[in-house]
N, C-alpha and C. Protein backbone atom coordinates (compact mmCIF):
# COMPACT_ATOMS: atom_id res chain seq x y z
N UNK A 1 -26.95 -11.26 -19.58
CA UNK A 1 -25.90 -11.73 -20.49
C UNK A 1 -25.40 -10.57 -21.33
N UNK A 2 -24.43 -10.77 -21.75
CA UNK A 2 -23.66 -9.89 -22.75
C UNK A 2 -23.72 -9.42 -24.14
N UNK A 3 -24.71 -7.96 -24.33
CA UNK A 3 -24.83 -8.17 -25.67
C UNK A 3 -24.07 -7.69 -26.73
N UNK A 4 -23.09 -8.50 -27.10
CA UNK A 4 -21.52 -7.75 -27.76
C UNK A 4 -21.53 -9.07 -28.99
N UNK A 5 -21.24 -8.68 -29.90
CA UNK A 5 -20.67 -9.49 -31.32
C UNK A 5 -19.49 -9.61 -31.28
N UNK A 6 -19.09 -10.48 -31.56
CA UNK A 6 -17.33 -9.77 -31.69
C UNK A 6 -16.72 -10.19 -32.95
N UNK A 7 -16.04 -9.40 -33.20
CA UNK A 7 -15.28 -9.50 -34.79
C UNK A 7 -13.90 -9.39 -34.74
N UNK A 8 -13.35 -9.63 -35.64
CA UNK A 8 -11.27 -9.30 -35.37
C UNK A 8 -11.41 -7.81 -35.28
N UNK A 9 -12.56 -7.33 -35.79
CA UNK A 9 -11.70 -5.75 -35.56
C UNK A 9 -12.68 -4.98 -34.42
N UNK A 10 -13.09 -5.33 -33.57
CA UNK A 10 -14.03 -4.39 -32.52
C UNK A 10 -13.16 -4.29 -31.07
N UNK A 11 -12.36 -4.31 -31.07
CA UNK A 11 -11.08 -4.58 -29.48
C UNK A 11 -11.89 -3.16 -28.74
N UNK A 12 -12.33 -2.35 -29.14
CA UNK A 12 -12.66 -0.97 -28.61
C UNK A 12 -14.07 -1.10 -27.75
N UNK A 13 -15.15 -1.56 -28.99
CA UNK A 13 -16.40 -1.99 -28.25
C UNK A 13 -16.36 -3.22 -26.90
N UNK A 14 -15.09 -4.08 -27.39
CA UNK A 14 -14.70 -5.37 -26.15
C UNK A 14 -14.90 -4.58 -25.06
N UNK A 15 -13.46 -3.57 -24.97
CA UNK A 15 -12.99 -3.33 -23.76
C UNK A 15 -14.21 -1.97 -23.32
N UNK A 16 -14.86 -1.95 -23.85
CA UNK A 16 -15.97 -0.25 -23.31
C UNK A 16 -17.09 -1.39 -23.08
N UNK A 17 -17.64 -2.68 -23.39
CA UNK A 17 -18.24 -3.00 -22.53
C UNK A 17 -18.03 -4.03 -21.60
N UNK A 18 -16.54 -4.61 -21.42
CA UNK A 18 -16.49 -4.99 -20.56
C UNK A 18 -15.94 -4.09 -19.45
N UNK A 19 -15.51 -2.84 -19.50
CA UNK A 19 -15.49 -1.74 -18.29
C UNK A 19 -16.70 -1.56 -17.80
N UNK A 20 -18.29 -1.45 -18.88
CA UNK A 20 -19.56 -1.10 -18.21
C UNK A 20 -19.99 -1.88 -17.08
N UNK A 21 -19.33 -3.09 -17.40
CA UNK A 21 -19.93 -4.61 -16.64
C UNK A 21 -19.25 -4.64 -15.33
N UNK A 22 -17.59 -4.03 -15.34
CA UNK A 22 -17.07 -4.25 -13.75
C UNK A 22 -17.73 -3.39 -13.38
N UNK A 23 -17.64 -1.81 -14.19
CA UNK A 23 -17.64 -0.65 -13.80
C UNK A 23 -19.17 -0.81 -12.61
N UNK A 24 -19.87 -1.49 -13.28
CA UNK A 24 -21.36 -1.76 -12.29
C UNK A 24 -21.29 -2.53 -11.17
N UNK A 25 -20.06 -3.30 -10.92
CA UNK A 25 -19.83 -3.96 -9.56
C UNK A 25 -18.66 -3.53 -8.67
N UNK A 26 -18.39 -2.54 -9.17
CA UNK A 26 -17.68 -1.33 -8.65
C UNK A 26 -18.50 -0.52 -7.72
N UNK A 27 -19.25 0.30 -9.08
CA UNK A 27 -20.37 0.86 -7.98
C UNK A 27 -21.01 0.59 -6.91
N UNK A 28 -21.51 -0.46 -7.01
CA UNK A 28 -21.89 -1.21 -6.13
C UNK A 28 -21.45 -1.23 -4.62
N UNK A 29 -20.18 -1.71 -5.01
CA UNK A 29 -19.21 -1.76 -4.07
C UNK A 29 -19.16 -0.45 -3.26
N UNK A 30 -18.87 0.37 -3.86
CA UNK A 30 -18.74 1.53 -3.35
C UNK A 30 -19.71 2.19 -2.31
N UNK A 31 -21.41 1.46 -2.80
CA UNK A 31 -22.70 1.75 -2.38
C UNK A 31 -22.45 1.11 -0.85
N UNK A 32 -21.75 -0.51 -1.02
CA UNK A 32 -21.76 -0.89 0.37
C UNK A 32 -20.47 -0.51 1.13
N UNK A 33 -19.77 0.26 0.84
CA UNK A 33 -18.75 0.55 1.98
C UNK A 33 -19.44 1.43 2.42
N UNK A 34 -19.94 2.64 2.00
CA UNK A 34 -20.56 3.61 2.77
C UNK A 34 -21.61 3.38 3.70
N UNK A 35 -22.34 2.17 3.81
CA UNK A 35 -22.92 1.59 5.02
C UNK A 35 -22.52 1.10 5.80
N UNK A 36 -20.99 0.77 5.97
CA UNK A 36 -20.03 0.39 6.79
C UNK A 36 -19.17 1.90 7.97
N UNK A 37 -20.06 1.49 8.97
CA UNK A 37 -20.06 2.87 9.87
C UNK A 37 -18.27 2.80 10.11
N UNK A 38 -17.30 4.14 10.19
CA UNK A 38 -16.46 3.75 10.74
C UNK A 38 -15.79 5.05 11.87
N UNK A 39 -17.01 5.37 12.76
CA UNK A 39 -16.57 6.46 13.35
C UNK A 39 -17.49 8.23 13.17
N UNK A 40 -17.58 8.06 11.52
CA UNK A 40 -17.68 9.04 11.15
C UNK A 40 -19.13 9.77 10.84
N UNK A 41 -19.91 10.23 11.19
CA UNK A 41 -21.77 10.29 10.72
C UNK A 41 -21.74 10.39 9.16
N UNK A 42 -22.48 9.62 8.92
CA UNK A 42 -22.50 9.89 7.16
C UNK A 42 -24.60 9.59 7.16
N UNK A 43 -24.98 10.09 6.14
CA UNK A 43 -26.51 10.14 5.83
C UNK A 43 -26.87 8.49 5.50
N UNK A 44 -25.89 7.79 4.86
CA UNK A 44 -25.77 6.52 4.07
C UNK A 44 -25.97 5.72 5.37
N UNK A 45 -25.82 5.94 6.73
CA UNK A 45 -26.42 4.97 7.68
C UNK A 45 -27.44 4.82 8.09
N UNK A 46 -28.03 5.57 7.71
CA UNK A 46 -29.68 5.78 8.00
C UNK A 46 -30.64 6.04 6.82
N UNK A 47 -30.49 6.64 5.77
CA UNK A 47 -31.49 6.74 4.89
C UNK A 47 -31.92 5.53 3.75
N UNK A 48 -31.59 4.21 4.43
CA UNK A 48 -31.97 3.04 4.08
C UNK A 48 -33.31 2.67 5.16
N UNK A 49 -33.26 3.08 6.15
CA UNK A 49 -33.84 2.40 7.48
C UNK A 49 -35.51 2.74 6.81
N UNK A 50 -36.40 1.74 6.93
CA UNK A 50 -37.81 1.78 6.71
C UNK A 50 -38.90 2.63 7.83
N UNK A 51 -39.38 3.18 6.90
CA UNK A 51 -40.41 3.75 8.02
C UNK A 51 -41.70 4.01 7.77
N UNK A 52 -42.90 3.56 8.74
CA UNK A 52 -44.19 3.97 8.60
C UNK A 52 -44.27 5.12 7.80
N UNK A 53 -45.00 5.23 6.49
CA UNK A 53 -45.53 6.67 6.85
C UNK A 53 -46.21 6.89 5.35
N UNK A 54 -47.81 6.87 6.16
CA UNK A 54 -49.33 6.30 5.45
C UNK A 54 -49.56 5.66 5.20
N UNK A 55 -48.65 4.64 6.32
CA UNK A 55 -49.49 3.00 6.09
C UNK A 55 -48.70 2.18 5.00
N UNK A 56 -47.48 3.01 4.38
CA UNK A 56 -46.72 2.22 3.62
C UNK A 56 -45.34 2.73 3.49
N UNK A 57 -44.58 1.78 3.82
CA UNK A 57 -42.96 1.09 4.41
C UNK A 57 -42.58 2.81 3.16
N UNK A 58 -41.49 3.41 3.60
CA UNK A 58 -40.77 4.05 2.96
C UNK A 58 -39.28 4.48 3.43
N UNK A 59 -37.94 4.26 2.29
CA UNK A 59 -37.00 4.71 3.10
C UNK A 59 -37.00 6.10 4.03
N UNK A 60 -36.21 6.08 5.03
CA UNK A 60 -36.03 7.43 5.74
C UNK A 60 -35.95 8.49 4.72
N UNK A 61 -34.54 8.28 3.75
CA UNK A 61 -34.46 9.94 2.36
C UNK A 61 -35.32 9.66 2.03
N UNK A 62 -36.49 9.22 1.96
CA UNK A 62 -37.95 9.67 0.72
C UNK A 62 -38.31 10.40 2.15
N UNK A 63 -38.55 10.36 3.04
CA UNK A 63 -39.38 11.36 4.00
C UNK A 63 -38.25 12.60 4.49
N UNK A 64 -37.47 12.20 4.97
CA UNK A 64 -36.87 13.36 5.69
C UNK A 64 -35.58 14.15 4.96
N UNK A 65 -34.83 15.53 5.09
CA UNK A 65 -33.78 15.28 5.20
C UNK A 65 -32.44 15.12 5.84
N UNK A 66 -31.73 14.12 5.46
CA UNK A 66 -30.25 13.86 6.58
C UNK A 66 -29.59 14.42 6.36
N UNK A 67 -28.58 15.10 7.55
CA UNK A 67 -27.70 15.99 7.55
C UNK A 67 -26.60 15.66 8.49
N UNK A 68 -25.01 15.54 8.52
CA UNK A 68 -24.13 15.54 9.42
C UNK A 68 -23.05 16.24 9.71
N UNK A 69 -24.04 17.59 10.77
CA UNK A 69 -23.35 18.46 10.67
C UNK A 69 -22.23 18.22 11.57
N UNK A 70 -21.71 17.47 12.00
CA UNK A 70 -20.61 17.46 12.79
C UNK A 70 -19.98 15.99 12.63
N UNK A 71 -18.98 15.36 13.10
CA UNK A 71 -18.13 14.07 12.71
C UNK A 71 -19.28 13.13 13.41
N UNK A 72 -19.78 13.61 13.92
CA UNK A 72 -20.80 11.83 15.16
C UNK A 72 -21.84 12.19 15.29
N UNK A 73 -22.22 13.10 14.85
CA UNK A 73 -23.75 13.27 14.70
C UNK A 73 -24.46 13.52 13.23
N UNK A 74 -25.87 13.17 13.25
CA UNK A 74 -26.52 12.93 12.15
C UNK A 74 -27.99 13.96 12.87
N UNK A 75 -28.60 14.38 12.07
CA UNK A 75 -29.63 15.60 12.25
C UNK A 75 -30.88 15.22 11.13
N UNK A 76 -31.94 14.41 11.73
CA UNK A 76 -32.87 14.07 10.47
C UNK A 76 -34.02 14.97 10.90
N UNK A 77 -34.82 15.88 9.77
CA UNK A 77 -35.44 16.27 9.33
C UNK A 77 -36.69 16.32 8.75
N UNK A 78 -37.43 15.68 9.05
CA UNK A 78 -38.68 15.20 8.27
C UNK A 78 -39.29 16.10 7.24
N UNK A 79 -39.98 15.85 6.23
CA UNK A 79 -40.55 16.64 5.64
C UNK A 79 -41.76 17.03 6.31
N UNK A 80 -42.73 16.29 7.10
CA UNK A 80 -43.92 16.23 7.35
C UNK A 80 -43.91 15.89 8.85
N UNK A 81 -43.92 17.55 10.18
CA UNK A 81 -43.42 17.03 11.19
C UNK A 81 -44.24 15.61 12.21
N UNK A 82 -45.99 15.21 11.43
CA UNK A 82 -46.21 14.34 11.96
C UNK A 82 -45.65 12.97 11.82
N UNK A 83 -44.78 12.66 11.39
CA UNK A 83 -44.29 11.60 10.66
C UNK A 83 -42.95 11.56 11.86
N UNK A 84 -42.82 12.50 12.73
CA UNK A 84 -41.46 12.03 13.74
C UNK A 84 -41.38 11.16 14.49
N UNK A 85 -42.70 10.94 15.17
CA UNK A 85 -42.38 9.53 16.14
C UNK A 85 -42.16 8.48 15.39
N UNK A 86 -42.75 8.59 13.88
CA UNK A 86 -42.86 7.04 13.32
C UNK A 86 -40.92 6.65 13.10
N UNK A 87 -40.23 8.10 12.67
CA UNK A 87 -39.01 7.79 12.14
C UNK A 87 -38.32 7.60 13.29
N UNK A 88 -38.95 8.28 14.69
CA UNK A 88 -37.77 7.86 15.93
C UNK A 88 -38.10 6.32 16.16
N UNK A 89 -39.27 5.84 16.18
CA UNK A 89 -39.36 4.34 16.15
C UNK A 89 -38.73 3.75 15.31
N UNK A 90 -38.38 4.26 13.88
CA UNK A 90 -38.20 2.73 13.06
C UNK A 90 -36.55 3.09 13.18
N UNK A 91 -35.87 4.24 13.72
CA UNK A 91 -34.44 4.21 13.80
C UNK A 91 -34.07 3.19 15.56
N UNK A 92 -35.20 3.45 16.93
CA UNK A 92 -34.88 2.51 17.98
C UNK A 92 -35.23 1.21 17.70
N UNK A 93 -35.69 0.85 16.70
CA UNK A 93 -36.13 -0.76 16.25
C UNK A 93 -34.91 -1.20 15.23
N UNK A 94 -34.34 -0.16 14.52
CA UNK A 94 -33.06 -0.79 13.72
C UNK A 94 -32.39 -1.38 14.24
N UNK A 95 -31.53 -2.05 13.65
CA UNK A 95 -29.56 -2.80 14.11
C UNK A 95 -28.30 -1.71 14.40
N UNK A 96 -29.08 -0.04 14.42
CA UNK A 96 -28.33 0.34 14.74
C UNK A 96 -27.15 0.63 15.70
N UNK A 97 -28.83 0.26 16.86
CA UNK A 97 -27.79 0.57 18.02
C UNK A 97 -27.94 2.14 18.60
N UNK A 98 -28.93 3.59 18.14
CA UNK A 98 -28.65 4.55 17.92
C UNK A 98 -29.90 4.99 18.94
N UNK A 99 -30.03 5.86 19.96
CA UNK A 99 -31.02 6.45 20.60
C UNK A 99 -31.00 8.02 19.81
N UNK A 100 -32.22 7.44 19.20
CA UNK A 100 -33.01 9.29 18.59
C UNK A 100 -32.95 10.36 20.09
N UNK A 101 -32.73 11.64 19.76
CA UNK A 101 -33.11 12.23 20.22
C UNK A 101 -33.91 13.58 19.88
N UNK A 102 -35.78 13.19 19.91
CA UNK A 102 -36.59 13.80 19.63
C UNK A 102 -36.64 15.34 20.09
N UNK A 103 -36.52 16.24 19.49
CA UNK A 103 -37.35 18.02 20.05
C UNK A 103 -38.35 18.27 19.03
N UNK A 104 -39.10 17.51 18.54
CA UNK A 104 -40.45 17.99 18.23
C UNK A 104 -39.76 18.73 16.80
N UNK A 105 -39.16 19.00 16.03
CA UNK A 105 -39.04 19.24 14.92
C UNK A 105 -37.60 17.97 14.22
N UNK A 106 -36.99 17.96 14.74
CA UNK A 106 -36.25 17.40 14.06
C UNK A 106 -35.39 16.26 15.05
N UNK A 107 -34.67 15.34 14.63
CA UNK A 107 -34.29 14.16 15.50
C UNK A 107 -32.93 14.01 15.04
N UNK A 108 -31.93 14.62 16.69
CA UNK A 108 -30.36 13.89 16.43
C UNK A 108 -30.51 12.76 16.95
N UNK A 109 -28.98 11.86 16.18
CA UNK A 109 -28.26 10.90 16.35
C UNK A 109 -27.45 11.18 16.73
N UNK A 110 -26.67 10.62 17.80
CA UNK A 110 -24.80 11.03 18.41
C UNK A 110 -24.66 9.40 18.28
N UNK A 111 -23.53 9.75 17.77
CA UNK A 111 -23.02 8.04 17.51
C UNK A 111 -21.73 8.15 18.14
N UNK A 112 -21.91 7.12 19.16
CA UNK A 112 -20.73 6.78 20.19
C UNK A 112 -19.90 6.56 19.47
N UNK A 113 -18.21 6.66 20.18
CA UNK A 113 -16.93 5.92 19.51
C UNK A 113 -17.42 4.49 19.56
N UNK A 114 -16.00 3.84 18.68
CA UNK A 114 -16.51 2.62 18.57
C UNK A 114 -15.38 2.09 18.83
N UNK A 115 -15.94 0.94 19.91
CA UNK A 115 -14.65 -0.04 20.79
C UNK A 115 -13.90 -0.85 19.88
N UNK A 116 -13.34 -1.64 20.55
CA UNK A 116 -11.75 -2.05 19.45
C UNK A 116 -12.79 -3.38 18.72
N UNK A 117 -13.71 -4.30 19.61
CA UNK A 117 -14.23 -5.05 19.17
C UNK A 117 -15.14 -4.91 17.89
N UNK A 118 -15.66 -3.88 18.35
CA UNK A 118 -16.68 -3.53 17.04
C UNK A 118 -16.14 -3.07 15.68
N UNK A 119 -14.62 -2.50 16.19
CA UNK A 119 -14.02 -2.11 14.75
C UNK A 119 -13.54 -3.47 14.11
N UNK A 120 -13.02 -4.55 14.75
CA UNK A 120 -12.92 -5.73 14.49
C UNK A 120 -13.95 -6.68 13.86
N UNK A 121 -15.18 -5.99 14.18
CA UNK A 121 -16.06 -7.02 13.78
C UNK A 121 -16.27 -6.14 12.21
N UNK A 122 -16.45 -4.78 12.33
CA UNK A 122 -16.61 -4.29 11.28
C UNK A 122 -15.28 -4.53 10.33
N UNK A 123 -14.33 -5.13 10.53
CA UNK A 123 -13.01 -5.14 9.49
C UNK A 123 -13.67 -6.56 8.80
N UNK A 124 -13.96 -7.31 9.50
CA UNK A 124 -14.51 -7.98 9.26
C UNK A 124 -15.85 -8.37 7.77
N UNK A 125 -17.04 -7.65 8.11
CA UNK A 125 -17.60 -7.21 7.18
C UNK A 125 -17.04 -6.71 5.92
N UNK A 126 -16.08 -5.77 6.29
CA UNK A 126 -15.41 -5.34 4.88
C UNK A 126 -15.29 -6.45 4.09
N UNK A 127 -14.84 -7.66 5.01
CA UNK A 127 -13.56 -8.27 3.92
C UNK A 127 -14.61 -8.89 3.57
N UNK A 128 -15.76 -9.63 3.79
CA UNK A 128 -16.84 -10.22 3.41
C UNK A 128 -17.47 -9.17 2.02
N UNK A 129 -17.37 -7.98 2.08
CA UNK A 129 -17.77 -7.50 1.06
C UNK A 129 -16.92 -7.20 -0.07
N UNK A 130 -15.31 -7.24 0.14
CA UNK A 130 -14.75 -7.14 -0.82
C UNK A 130 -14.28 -8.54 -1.23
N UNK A 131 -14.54 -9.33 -0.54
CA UNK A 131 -14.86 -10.86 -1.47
C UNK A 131 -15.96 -10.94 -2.30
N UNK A 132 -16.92 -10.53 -2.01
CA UNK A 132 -17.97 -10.27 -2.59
C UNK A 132 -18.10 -9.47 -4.08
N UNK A 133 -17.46 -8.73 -3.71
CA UNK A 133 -16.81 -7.90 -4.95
C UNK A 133 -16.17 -8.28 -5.93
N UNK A 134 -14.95 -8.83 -5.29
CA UNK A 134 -14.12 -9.57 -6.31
C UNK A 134 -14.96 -11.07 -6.90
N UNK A 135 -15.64 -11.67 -6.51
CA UNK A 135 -16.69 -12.44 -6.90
C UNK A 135 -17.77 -12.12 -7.96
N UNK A 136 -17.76 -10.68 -8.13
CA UNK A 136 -18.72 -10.12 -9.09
C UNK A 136 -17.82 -10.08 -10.18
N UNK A 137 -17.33 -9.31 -10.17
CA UNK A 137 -15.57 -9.06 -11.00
C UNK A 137 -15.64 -10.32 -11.76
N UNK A 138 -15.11 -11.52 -11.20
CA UNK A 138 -14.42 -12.90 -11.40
C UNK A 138 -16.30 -13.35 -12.12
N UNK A 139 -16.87 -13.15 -12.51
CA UNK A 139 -18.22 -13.11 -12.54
C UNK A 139 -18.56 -12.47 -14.35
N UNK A 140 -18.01 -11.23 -13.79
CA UNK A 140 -18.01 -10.61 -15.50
C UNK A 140 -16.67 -10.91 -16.32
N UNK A 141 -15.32 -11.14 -15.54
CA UNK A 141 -14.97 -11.92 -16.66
C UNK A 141 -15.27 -13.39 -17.46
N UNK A 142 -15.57 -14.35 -16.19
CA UNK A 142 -16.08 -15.80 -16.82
C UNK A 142 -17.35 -14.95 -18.17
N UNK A 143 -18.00 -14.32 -17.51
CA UNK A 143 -18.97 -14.33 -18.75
C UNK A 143 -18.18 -13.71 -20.06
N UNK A 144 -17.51 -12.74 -19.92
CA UNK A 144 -17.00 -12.20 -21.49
C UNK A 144 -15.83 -13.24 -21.61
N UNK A 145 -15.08 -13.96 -21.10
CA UNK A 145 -14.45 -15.23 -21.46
C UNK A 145 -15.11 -15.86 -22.23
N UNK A 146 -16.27 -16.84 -21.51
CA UNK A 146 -17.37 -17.38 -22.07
C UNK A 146 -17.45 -17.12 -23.75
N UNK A 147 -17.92 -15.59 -23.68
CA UNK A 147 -18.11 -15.27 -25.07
C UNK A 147 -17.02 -15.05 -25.81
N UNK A 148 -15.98 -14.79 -25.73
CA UNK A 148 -14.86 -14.91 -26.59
C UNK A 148 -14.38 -16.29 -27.21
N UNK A 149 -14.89 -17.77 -25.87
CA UNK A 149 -14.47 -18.78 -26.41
C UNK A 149 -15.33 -19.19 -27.21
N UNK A 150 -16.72 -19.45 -27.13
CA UNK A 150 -17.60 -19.44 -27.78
C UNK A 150 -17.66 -18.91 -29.32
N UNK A 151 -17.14 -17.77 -28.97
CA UNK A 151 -17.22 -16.94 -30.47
C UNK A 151 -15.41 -17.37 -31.29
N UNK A 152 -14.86 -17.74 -30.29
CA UNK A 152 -13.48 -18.21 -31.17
C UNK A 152 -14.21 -19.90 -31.90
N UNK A 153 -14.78 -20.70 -30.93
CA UNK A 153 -15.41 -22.21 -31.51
C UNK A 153 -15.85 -21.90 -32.90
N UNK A 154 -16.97 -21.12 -32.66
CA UNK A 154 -17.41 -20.81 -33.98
C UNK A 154 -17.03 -20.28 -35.17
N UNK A 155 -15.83 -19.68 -34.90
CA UNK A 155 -14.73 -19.60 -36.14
C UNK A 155 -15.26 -17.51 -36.51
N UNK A 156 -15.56 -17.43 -35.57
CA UNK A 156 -16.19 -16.35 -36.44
C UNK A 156 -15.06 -15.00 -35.71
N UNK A 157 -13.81 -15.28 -35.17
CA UNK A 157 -12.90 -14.92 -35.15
C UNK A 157 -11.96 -15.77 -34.77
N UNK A 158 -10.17 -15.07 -35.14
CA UNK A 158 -9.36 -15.64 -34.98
C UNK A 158 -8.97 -16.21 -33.95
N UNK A 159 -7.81 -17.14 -33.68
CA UNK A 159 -7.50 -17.54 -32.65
C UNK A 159 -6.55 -16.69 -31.99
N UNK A 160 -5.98 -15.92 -32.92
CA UNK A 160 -4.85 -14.69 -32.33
C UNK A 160 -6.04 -14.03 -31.50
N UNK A 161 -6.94 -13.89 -32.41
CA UNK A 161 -7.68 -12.40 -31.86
C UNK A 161 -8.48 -12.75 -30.45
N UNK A 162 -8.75 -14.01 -30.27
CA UNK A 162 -9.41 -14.52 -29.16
C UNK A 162 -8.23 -14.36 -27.95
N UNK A 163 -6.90 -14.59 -28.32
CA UNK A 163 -5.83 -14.77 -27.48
C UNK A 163 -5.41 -13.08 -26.97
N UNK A 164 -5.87 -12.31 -27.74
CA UNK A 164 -5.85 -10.96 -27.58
C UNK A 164 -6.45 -9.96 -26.51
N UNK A 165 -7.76 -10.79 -26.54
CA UNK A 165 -8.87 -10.40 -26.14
C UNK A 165 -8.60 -10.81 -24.79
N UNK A 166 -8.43 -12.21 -24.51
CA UNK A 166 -8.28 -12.63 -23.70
C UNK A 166 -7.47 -12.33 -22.45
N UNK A 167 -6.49 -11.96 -23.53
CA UNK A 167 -5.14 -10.78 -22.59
C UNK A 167 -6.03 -9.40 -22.32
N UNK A 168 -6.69 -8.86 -22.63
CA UNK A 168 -7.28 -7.70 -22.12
C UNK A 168 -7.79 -7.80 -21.47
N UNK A 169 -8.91 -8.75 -21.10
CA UNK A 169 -9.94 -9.37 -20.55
C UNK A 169 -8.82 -9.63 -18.85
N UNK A 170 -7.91 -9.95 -19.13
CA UNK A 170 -7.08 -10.23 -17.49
C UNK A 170 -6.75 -8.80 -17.18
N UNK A 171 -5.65 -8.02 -18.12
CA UNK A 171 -5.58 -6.67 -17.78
C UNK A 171 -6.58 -6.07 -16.72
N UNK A 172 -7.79 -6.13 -17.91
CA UNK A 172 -8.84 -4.81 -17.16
C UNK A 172 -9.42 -5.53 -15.49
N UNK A 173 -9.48 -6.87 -15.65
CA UNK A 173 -9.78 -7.68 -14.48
C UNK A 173 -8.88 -7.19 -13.47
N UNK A 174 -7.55 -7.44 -13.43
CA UNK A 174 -6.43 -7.23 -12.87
C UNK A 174 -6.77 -5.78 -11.98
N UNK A 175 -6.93 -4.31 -13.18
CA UNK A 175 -7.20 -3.41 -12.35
C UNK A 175 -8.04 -3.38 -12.05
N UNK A 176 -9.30 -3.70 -12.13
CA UNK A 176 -10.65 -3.88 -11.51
C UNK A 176 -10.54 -4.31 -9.78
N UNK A 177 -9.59 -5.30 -9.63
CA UNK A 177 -9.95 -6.21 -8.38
C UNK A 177 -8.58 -5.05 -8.29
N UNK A 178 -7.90 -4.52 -8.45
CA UNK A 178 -6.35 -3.89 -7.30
C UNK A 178 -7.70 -2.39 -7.19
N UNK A 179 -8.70 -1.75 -8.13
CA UNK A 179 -9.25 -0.47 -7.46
C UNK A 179 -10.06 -1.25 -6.09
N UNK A 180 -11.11 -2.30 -6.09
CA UNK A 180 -11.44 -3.01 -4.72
C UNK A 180 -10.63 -2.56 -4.14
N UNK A 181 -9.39 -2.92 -4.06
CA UNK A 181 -8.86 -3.53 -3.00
C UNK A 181 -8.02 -2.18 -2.20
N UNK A 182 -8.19 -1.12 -3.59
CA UNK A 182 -7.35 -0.05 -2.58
C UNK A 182 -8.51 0.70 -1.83
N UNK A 183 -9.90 0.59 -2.90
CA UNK A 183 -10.52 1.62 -2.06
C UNK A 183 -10.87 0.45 -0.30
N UNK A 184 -10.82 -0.90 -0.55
CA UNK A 184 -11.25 -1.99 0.87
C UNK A 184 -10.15 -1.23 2.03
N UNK A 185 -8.64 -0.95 1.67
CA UNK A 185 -7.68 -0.61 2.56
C UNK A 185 -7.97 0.81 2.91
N UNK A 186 -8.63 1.73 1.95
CA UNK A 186 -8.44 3.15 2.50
C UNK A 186 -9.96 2.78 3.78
N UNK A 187 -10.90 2.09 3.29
CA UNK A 187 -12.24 2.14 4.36
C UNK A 187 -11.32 1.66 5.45
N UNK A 188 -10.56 0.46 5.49
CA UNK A 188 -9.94 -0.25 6.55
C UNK A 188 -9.46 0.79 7.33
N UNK A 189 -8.59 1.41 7.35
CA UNK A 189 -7.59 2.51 7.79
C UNK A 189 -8.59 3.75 8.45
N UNK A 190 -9.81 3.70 7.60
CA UNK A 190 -10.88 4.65 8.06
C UNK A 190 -11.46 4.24 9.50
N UNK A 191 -11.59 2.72 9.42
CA UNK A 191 -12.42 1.46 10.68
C UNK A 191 -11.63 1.96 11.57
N UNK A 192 -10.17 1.73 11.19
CA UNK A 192 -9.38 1.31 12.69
C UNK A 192 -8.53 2.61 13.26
N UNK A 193 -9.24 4.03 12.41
CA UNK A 193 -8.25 5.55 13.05
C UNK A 193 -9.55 5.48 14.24
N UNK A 194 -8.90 5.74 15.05
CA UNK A 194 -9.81 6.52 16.42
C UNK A 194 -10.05 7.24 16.30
């Protein structure tokens, strides 16, 4: 919940923490497009993937490091070269889809193009996540709404000033869900370039 007072004269503290609140489902956002493969090798497809190693589950970046030195390939690294079969297993057991290819120090990925279907299915996903998004959004305003009406009931500000607020409160919403939506179109455009 929201820990903000509000008074007729704080419009500054309003709007700096209700930016902290999208600003965090922004991020977010941002965290899951980059797991949204679209062609391109990025580290963010793999250094989620779990792996043995001493008997307890750890992401791939805590053991190795990922590297993509080229557009479709990915180059993982282990810190500790006994620990390679465990990471070529837990990457052929993923949803990736991805055959390791082991030389005893380090393990590429070549990641095939991707057919028209799969970019389809992945446009897909997007939009599931930038609903998702805008759902978080629509999420932190009900709550600082919430508290503005609340705090207008109680008299402990004006009704102008609630009506004020309120108008800001759509503003910053407004650009909140149009940054979604441009960065959803630039990933889109990313899915569907060959």
């Amino acid at each position: 919940m929201i820990d903000l007072k509000l008074t007729d004269n704080n419009i500054k503290e309003f709007e700096t923490a209700l930016h902290g609140e999208m600003d965090k489902a922004v991020k977010h956002f941002e965290r899951e497009l980059i797991t949204i493969r679209t062609g391109r090798a990025h580290p963010a497809l793999v250094e989620s993937i779990k792996v043995n190693c001493y008997d307890t589950l750890r992401g791939l970046k805590e053991v190795a490091l990922i590297s993509a030195p080229e557009a479709r390939m990915l180059v993982i690294e282990p810190w500790d070269k006994s620990l390679i079969g465990e990471i070529e297993k837990a990457i052929s057991t993923s949803d990736l889809g991805l055959t390791p290819a082991n030389d005893g120090n380090l393990i590429r990925l070549r990641l095939p193009e991707i057919s028209t279907s799969r970019r389809d299915e992945l446009v897909k996903v997007l939009s599931k996540k930038v609903e998702e998004a805008r759902i978080s959004i629509r999420n932190v305003r009900k709550d600082f709404h919430n508290l503005v009406r609340d705090t207008e009931k109680s008299k402990k500000i004006s009704e102008d000033h609630g009506r004020r607020l309120s108008d800001i409160l759509q503003k910053v919403t407004d650009k909140f869900i149009l940054s979604i939506e441009q960065m959803a179109q630039k990933k889109e455009n990313e899915i569907k370039t060959v």
